[in-house]
Structure formats: structure tokens, C-alpha cells
C-alpha atoms as a PDB file:
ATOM      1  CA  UNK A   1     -79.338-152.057 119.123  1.00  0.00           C
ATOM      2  CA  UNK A   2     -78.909-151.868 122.954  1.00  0.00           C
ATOM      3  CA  UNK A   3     -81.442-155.271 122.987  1.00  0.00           C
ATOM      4  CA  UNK A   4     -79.563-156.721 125.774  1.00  0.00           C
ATOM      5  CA  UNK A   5     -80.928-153.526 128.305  1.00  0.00           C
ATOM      6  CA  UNK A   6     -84.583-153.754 129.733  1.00  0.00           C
ATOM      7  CA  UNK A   7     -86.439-150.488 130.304  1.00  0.00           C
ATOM      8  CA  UNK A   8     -89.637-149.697 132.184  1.00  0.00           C
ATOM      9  CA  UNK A   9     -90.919-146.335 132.400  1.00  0.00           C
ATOM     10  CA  UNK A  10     -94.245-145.857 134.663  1.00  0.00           C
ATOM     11  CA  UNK A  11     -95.927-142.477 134.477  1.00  0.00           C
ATOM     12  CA  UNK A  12     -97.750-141.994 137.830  1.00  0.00           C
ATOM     13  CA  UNK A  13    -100.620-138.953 138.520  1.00  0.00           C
ATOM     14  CA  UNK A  14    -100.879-137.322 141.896  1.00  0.00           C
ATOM     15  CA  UNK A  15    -103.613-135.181 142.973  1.00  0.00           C
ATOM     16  CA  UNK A  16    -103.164-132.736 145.782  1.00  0.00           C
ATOM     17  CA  UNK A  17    -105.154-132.553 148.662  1.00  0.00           C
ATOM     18  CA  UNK A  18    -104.930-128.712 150.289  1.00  0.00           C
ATOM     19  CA  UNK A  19    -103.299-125.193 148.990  1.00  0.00           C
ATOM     20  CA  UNK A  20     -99.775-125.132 149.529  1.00  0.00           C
ATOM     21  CA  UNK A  21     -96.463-124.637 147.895  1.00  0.00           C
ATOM     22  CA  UNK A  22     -93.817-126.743 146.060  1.00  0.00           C
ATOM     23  CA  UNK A  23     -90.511-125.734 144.397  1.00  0.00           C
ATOM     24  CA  UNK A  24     -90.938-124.946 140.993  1.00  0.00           C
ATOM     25  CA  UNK A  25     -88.851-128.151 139.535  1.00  0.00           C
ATOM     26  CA  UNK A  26     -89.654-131.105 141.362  1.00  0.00           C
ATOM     27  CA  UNK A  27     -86.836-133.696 140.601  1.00  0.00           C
ATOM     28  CA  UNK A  28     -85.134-133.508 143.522  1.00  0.00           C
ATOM     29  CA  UNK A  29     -88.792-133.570 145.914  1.00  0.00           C
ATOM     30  CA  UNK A  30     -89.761-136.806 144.055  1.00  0.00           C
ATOM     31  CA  UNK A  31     -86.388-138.502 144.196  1.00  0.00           C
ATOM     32  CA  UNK A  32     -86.144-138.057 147.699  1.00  0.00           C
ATOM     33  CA  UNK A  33     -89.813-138.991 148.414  1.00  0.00           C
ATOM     34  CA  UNK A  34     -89.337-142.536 146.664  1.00  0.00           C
ATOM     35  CA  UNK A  35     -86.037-142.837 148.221  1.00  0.00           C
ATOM     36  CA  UNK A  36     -87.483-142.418 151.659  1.00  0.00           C
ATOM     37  CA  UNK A  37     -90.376-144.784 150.798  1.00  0.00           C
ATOM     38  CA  UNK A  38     -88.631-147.982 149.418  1.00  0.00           C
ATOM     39  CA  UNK A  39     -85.975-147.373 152.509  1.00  0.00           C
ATOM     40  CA  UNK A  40     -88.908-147.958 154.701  1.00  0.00           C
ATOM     41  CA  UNK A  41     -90.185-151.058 152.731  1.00  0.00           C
ATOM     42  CA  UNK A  42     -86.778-152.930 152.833  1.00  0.00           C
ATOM     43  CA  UNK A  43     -84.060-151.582 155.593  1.00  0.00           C
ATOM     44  CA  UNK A  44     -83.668-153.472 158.541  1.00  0.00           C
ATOM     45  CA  UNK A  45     -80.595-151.185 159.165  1.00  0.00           C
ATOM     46  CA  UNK A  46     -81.639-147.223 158.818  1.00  0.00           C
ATOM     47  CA  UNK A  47     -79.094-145.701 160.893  1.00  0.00           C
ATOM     48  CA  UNK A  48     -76.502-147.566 158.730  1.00  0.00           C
ATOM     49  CA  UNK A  49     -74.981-145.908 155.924  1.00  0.00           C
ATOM     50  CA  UNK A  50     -75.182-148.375 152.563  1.00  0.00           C
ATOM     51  CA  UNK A  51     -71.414-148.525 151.743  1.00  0.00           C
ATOM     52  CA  UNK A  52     -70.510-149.954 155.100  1.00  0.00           C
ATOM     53  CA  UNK A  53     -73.966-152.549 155.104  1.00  0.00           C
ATOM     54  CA  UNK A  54     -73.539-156.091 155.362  1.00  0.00           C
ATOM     55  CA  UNK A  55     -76.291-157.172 153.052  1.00  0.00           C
ATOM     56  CA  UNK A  56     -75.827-153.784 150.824  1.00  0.00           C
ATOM     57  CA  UNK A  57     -75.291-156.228 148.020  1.00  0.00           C
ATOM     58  CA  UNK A  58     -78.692-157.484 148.293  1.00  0.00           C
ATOM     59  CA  UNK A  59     -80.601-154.541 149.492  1.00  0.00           C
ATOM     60  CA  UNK A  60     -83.535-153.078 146.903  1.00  0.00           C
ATOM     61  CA  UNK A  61     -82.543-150.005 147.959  1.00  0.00           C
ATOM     62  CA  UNK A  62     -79.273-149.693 147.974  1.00  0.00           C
ATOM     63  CA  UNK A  63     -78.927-151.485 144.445  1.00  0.00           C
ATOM     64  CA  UNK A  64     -81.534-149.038 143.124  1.00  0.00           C
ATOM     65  CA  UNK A  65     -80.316-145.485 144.688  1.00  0.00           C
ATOM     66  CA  UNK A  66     -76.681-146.167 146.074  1.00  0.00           C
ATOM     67  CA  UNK A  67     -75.253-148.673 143.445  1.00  0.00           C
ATOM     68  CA  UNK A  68     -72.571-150.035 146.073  1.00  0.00           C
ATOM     69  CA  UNK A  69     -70.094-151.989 144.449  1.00  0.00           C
ATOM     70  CA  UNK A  70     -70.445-151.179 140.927  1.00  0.00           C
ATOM     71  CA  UNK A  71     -67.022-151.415 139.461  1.00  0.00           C
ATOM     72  CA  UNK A  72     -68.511-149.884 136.338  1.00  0.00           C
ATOM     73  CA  UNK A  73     -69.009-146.215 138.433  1.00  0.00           C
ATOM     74  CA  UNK A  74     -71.612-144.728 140.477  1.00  0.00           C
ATOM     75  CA  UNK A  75     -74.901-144.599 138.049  1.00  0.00           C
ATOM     76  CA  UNK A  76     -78.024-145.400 139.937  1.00  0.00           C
ATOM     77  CA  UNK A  77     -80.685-147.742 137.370  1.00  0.00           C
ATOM     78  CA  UNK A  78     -83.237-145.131 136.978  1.00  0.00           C
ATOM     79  CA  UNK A  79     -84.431-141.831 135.712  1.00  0.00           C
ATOM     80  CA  UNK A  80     -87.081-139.306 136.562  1.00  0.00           C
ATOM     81  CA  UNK A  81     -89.111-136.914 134.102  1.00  0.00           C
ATOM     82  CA  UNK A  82     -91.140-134.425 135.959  1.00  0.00           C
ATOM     83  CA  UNK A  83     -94.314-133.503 133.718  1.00  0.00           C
ATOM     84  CA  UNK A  84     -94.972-129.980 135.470  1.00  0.00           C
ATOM     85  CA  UNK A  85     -92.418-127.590 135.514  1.00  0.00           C
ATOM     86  CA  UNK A  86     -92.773-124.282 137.219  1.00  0.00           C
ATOM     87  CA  UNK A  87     -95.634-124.579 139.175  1.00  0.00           C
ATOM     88  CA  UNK A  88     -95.042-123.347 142.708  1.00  0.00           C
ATOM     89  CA  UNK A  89     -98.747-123.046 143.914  1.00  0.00           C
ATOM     90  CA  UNK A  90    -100.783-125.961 144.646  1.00  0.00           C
ATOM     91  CA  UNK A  91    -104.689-126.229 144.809  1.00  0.00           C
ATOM     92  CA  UNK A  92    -106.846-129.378 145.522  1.00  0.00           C
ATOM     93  CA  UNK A  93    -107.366-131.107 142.720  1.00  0.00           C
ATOM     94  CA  UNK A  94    -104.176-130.139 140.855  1.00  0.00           C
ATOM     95  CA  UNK A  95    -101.993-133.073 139.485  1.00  0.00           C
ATOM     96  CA  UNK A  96     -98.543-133.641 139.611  1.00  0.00           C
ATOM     97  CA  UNK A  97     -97.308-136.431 136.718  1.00  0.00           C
ATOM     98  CA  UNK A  98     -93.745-137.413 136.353  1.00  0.00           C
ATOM     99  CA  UNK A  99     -92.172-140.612 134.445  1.00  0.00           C
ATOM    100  CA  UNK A 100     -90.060-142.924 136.639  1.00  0.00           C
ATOM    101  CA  UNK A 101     -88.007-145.190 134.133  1.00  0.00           C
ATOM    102  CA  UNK A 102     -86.482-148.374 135.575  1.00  0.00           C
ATOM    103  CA  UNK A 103     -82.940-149.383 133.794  1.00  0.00           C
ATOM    104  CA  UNK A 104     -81.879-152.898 132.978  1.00  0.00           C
ATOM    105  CA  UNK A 105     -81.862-155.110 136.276  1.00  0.00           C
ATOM    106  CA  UNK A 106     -84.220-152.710 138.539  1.00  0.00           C
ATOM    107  CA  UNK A 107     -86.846-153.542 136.287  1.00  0.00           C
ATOM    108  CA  UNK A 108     -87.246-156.581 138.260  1.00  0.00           C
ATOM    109  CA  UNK A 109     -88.286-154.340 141.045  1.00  0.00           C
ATOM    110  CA  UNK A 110     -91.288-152.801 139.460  1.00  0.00           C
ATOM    111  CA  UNK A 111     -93.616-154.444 141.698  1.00  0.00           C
ATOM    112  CA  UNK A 112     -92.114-152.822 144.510  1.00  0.00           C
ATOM    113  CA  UNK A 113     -91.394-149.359 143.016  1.00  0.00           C
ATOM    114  CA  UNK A 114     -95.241-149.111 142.611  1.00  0.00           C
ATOM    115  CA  UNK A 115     -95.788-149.927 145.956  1.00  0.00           C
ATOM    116  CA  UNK A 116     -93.368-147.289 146.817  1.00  0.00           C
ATOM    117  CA  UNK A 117     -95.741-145.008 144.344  1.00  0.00           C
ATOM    118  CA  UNK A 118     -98.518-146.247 146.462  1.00  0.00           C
ATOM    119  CA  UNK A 119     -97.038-145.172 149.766  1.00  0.00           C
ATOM    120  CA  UNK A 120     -96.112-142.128 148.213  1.00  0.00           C
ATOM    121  CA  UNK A 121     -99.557-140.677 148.967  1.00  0.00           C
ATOM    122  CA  UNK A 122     -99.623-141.385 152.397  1.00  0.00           C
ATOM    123  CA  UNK A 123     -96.639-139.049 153.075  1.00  0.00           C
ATOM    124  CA  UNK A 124     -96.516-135.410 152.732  1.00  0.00           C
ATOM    125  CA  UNK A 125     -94.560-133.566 150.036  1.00  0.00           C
ATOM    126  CA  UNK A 126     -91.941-130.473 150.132  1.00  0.00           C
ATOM    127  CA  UNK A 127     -91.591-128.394 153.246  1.00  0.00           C
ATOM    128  CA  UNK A 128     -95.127-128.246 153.801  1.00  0.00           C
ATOM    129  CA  UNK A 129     -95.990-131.843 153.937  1.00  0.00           C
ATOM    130  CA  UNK A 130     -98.621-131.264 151.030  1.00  0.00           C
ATOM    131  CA  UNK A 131    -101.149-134.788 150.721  1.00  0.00           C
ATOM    132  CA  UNK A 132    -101.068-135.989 147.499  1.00  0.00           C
ATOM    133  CA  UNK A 133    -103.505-139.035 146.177  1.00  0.00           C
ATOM    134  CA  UNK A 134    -101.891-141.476 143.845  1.00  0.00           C
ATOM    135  CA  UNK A 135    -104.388-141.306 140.828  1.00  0.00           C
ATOM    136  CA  UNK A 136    -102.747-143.746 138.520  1.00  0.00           C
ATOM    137  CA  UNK A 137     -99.767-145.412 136.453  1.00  0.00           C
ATOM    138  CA  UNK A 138     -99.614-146.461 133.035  1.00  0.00           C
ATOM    139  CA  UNK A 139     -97.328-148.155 130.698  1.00  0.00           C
ATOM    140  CA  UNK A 140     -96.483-144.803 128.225  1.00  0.00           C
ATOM    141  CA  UNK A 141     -95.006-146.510 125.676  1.00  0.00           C
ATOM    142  CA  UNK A 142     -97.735-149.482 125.310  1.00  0.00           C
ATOM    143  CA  UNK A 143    -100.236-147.495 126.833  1.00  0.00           C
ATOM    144  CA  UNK A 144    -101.460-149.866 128.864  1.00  0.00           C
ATOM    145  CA  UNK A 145    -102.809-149.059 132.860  1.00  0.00           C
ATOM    146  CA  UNK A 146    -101.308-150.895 135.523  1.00  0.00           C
ATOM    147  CA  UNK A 147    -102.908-149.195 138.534  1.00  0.00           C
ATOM    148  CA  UNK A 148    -105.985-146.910 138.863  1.00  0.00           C
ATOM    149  CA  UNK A 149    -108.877-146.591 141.790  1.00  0.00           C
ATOM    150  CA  UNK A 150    -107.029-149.046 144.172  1.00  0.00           C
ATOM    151  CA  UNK A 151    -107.049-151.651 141.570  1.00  0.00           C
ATOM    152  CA  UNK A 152    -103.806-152.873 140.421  1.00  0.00           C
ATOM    153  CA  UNK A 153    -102.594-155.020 136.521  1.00  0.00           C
ATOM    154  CA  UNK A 154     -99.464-156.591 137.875  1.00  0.00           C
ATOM    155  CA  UNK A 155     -99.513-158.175 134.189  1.00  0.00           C
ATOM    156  CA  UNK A 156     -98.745-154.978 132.768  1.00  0.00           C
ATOM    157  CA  UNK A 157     -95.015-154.434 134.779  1.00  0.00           C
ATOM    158  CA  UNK A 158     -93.622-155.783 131.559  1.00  0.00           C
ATOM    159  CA  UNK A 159     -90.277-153.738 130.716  1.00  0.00           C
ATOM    160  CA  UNK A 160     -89.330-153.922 126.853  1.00  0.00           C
ATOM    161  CA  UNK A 161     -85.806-154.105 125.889  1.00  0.00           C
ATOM    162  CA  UNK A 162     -83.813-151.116 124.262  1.00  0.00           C
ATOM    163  CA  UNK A 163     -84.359-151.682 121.027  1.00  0.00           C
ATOM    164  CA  UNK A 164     -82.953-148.645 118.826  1.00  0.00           C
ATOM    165  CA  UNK A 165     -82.198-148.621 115.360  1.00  0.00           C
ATOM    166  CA  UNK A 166     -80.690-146.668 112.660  1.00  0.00           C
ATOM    167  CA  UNK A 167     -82.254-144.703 110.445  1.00  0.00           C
ATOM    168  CA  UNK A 168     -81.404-142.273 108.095  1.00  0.00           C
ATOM    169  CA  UNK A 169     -81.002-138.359 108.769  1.00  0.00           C
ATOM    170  CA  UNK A 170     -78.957-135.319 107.928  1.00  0.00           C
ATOM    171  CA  UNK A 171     -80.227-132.449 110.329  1.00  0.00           C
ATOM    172  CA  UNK A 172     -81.448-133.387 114.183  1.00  0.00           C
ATOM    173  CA  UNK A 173     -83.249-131.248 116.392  1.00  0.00           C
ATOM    174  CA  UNK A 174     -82.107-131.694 120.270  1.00  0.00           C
ATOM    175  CA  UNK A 175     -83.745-129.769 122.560  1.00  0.00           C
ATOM    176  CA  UNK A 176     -83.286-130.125 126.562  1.00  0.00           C
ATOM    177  CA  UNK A 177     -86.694-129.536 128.440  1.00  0.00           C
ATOM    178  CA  UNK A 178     -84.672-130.169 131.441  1.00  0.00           C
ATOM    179  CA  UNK A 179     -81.417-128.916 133.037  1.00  0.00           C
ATOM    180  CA  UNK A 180     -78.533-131.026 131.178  1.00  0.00           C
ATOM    181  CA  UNK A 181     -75.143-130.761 133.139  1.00  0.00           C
ATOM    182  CA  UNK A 182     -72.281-132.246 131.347  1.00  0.00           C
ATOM    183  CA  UNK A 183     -68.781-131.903 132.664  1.00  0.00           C
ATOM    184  CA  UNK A 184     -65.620-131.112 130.585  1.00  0.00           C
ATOM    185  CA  UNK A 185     -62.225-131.756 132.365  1.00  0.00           C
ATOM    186  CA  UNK A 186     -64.742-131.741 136.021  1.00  0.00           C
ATOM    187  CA  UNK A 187     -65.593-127.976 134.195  1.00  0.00           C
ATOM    188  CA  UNK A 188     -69.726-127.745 132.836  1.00  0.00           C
ATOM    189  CA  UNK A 189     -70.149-127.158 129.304  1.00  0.00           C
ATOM    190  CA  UNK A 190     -71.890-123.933 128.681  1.00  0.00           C
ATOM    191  CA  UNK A 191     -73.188-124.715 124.903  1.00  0.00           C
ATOM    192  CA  UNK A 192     -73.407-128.631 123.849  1.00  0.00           C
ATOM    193  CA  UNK A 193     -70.829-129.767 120.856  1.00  0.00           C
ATOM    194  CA  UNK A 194     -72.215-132.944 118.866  1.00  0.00           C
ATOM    195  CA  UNK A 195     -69.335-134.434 119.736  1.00  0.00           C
ATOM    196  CA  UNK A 196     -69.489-134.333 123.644  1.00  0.00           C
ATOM    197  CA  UNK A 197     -73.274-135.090 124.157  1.00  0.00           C
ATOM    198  CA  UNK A 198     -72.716-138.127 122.141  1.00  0.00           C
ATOM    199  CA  UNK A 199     -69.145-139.067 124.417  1.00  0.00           C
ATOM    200  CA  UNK A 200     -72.067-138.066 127.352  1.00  0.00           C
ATOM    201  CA  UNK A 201     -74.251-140.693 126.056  1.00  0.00           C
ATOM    202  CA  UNK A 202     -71.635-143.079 125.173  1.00  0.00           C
ATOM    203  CA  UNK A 203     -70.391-142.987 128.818  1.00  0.00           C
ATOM    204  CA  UNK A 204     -73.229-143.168 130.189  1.00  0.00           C
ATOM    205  CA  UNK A 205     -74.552-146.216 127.991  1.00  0.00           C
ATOM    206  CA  UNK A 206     -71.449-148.286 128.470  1.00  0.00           C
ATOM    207  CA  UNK A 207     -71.966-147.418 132.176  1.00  0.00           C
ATOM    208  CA  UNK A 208     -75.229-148.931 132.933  1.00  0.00           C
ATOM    209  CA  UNK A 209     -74.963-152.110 130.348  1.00  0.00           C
ATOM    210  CA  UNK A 210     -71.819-152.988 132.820  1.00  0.00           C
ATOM    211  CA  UNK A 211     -73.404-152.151 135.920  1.00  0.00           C
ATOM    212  CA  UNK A 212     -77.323-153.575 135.407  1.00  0.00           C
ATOM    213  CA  UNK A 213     -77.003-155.592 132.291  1.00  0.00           C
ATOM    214  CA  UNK A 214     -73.798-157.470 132.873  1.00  0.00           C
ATOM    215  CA  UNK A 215     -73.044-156.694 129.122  1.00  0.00           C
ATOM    216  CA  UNK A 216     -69.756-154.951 127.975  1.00  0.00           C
ATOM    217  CA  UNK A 217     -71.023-153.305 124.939  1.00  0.00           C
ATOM    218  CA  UNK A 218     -68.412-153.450 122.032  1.00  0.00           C
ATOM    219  CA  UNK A 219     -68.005-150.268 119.564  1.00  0.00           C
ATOM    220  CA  UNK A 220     -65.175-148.327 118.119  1.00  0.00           C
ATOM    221  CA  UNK A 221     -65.864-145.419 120.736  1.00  0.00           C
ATOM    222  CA  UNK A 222     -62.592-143.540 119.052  1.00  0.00           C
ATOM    223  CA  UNK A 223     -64.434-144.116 115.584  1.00  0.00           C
ATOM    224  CA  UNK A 224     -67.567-143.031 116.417  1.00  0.00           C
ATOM    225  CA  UNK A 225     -66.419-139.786 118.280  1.00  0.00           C
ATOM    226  CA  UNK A 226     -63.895-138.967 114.991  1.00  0.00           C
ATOM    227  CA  UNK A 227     -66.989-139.284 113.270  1.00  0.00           C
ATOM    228  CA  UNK A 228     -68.786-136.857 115.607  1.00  0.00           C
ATOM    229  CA  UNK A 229     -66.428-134.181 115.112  1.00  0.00           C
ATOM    230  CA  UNK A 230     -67.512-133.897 110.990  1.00  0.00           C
ATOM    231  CA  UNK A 231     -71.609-132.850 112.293  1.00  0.00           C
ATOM    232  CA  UNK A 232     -71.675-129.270 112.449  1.00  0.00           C
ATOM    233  CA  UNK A 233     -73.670-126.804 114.546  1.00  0.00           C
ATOM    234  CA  UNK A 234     -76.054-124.671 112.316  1.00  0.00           C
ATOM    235  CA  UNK A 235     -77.987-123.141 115.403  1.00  0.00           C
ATOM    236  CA  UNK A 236     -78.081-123.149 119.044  1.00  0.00           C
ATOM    237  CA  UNK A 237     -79.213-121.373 122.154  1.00  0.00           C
ATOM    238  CA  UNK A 238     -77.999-122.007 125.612  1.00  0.00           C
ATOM    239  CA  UNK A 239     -78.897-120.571 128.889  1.00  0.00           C
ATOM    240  CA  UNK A 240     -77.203-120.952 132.331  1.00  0.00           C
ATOM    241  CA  UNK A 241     -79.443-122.522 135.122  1.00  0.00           C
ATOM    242  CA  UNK A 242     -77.839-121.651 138.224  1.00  0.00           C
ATOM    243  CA  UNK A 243     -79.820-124.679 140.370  1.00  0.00           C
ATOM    244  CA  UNK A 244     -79.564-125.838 143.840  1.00  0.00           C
ATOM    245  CA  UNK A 245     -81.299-128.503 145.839  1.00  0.00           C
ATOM    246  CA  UNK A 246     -81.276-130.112 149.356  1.00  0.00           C
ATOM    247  CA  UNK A 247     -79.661-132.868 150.384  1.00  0.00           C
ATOM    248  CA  UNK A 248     -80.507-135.446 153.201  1.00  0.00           C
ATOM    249  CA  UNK A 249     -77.223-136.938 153.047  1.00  0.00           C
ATOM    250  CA  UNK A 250     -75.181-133.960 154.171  1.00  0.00           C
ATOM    251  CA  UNK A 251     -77.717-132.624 156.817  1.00  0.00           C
ATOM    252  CA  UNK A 252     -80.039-130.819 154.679  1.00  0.00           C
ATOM    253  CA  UNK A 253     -77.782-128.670 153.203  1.00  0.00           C
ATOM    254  CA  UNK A 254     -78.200-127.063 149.984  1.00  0.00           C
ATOM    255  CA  UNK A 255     -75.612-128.481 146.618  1.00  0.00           C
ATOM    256  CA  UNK A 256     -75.284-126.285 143.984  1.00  0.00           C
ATOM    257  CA  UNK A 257     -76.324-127.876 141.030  1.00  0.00           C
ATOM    258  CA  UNK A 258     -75.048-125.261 137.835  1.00  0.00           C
ATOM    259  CA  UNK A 259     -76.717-126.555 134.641  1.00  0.00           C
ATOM    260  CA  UNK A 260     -77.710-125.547 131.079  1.00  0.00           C
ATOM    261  CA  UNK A 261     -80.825-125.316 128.814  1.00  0.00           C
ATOM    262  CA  UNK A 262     -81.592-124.711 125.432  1.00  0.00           C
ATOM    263  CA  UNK A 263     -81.291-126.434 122.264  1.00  0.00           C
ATOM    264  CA  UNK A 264     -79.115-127.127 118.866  1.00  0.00           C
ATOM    265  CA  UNK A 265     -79.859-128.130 115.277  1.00  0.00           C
ATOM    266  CA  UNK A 266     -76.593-130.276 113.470  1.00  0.00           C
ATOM    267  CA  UNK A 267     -75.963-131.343 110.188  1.00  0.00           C
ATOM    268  CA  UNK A 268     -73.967-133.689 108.711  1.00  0.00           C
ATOM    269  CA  UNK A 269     -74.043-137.840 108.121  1.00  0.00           C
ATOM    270  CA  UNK A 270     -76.370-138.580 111.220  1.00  0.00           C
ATOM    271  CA  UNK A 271     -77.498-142.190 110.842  1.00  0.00           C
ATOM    272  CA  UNK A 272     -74.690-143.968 112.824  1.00  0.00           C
ATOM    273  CA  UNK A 273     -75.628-141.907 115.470  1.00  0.00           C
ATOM    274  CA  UNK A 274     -79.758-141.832 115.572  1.00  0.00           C
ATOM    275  CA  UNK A 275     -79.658-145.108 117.580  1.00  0.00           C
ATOM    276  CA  UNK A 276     -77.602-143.320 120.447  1.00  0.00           C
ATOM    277  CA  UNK A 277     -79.789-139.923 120.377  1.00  0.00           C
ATOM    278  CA  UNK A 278     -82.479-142.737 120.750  1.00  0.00           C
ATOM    279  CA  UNK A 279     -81.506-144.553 124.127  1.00  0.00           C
ATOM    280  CA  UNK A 280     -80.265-140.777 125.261  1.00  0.00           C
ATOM    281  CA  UNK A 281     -83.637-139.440 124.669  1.00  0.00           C
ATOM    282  CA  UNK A 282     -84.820-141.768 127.229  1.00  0.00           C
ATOM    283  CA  UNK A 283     -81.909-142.729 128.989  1.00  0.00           C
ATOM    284  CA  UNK A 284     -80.993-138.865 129.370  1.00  0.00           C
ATOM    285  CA  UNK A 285     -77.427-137.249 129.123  1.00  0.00           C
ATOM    286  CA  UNK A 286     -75.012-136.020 131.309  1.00  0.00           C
ATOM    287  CA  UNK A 287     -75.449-136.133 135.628  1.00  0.00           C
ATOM    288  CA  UNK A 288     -78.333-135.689 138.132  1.00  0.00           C
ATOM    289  CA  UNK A 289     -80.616-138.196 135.775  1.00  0.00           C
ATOM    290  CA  UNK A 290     -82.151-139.188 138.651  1.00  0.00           C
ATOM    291  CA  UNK A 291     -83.790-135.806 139.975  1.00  0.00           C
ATOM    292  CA  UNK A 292     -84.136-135.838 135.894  1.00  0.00           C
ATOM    293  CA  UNK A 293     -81.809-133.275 134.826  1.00  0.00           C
ATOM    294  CA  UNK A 294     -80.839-134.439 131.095  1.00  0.00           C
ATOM    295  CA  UNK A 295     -83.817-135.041 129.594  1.00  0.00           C
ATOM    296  CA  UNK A 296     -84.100-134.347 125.657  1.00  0.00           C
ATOM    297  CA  UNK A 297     -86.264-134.899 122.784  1.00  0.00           C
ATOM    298  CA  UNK A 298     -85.241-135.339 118.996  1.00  0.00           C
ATOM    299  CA  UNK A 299     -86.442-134.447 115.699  1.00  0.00           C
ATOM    300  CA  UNK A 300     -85.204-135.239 112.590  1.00  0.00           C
ATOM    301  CA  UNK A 301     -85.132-134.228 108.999  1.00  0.00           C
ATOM    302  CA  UNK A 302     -83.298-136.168 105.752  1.00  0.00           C
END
């Protein structure tokens, strides 16, 4: 299920170079750092906005971070899965990880998103302008190493398609290691129903098969979603995350980002849904994916 989406996801290590300090979730500092590295690779136009770009519908950049012209909605074709969360202190020698998943049609650009990775440790990080070393990247999910020591696999940039299937299940563990912000009537959720993260994931599937697949996937949405609403919530605990970052695009200035973590445990006829908990898992749920608020794992029991 999902077959017709590529995926990609490259797990780069950092070291750092000197003492300094970082904010204690990095999303937003590594979004902006590859963003500001694959500009300078491909835009022969800086001081010009994307929307209003003549060749916007060919720029590697704008296709990957600005998704101009997308009649399917504004979802950029990536995610990003910080591996250290918390740590605000930096030493030499420390290492930063994170996952970068490339969605559908960006996985063509893997070549250049780990040159990106590679001129990622020639520029300074946070505030400070910490050094950080690329290390390496792997392959996670084949486990396979595609760039350690200066020495590059290019053979290994192979992206596998979404393949997800059912499987059965009557109680499902999700649990959000990340912030998860999912809007209700433009209001954010404070505790996650079954129903709306799976219209979350739904959405956000349909969005980026249209936008970076060319595919229109066809399912009875208003089935599944009926169905939804018969798993019940046994358990849950939600906190608020009151989060803020910086943004370049409106002169540094700080968006409020309010979020939610926490878990829940449901019960009930799972199976038509395991495949869509599946691509969420890595696809993540609700908005921000790309600083990589939304991430969540599953567990299962029959």
C-alpha cells in the first residue's frame, strides 16, 4: 500500500568542534541550516522571493522547501527527526544525529541533499556559529553507509517505495517523541482522538501523493473515518508544549509554535488502519514535519 511513493531517509552524524550552546530541540536549527545550504548550491536569484521566481518551477530549492505551485497545498517533500533532544551544552567531540527523509519526487535529489550535508560542516550552527564535522550517513532502513571519512557510495542513494501493509491488531501503542500539532477548526487539539490523527494522516498522505507522486490516491476517506470513530481510548497522557522558534522569513522574529506530547493506547478492529499508522510513523502527523514536529512510533498487540 502507498507503492506508488518513494522514500529516502539518510541519518547523518555531526561532531562538534568547541564548547558552546544550542537550543535544546534542534528542528528548527537544522531545517534552516540545510535550507541555507542547498539555496547556496542552486539560486542564481537570492534576493528574490520563490513565489514571484521565474524558474521557481525548476528550482531544487524551491521544489524541496517552498513547494510553489502545488495545487495539492503547501507540504514541503521532506521530514526531519532530530536524534538528541534536550541537550543545550556542547563539548568537542559530542554528536549531533538527526534523520532527514526525502518524500516521493525529492528523492531524486539525494545526491545533492548530501552535498548540502557535506557543506553543512563548513558553516557554523545556532547563535554561536558552533563547527560541526560531518561524520557520516547511512541508509537506516537497509543499513547500508553512503558516506564516511570523505569517501562517498553514491550506489547506496537508493529510496524504497512505501510499501505498508495490513496486519492484524486490536490495541496500538502511539507515542509522540516529538511535538505533534494538529489543528481542529484552525484550533490545536490538546489530547489526540483515533479518529483525527488518522484524518491528520489521511490529509497529509493524499497531500504529498498529489503534490510529489502525481498519484490521486483512491479510498473511501468517509468510510474509513466512520470506522475510526468505533476505536476507543483506554489510556492517554497529554502535555502542552508551549514552543517557539525563529524565523528568517519574517526578519528573525520568533513564531509561536503551541504543540502537544504524550501518548495513547486504543482498542478496537485496528487492521484497516495499521498500514496508515505505518506511513505516519515515518511520514509524521499533523504540521511543522519539517523542523520534525509529529514524529511517532507504534506498537501493537492482537
Amino acid at each position: 500500500m502507498f507503492s506508488h511513493l518513494n522514500t529516502l531517509t539518510l541519518r547523518a552524524s555531526f561532531v562538534a568542534g568547541q564548547e558552546g550552546r544550542l537550543p535544546p530541540y534542534l528542528g528548527s536549527t537544522l531545517r534552516g541550516l540545510i535550507g541555507h545550504c542547498m539555496r547556496d548550491f542552486v539560486c542564481p536569484t537570492p534576493h528574490v522571493k520563490c513565489h514571484r521566481c521565474d524558474i521557481r518551477h525548476h528550482c531544487d530549492y524551491a521544489q524541496t522547501f517552498c513547494s510553489p505551485g502545488n495545487e495539492a497545498g503547501a507540504v514541503n517533500p521532506f521530514v526531519l527527526r532530530p536524534l538528541v533532544r534536550g541537550k543545550t551544552d556542547w563539548q568537542p567531540g559530542d554528536r549531533c544525529t538527526f534523520d532527514l527523509t526525502l518524500i516521493g519526487d525529492a528523492t531524486r535529489r539525494a545526491g545533492l541533499v548530501l552535498d548540502v550535508l557535506q557543506a553543512m560542516g563548513e558553516r557554523g550552527w545556532g547563535a554561536e556559529r558552533l563547527p560541526f564535522a560531518l561524520e557520516s550517513v547511512i541508509d537506516p532502513a537497509r543499513e547500508r553507509l553512503i558516506y564516511s571519512s570523505g569517501k562517498t557510495w553514491m550506489r547506496n542513494l537508493q529510496p524504497l517505495p512505501l510499501n505498508c501493509s495490513e496486519r492484524a491488531a486490536t490495541t496500538v501503542l502511539v507515542r509522540f517523541d516529538t511535538p505533534v500539532r494538529i489543528l481542529v477548526n484552525r484550533k490545536l487539539c490538546r489530547s489526540l482522538s483515533f479518529p483525527v490523527l488518522i484524518h491528520s494522516i489521511i490529509r497529509r498522505l493524499a497531500l504529498l501523493s498529489q503534490a510529489y507522486s502525481q498519484h490521486m490516491i483512491e479510498w473511501d476517506q468517509e468510510g474509513l473515518l466512520n470506522e475510526a470513530n468505533t476505536i476507543q481510548t483506554v489510556q492517554q497522557h497529554w502535555r502542552y508544549v508551549d514552543f517557539e522558534r525563529y524565523s528568517m522569513n519574517r526578519a528573525g522574529n520568533k513564531l509561536n509554535l503551541p504543540a502537544i506530547e504524550g501518548w495513547a493506547c486504543f482498542e478496537g478492529n485496528l487492521a484497516p488502519f495499521t498500514p496508515l499508522l505505518e506511513a505516519g510513523a515515518l511520514l509524521h502527523a499533523g504540521k511543522n514535519s519539517t523542523i520534525g514536529f509529529g514524529h511517532f512510533s507504534v506498537t501493537y498487540d492482537r
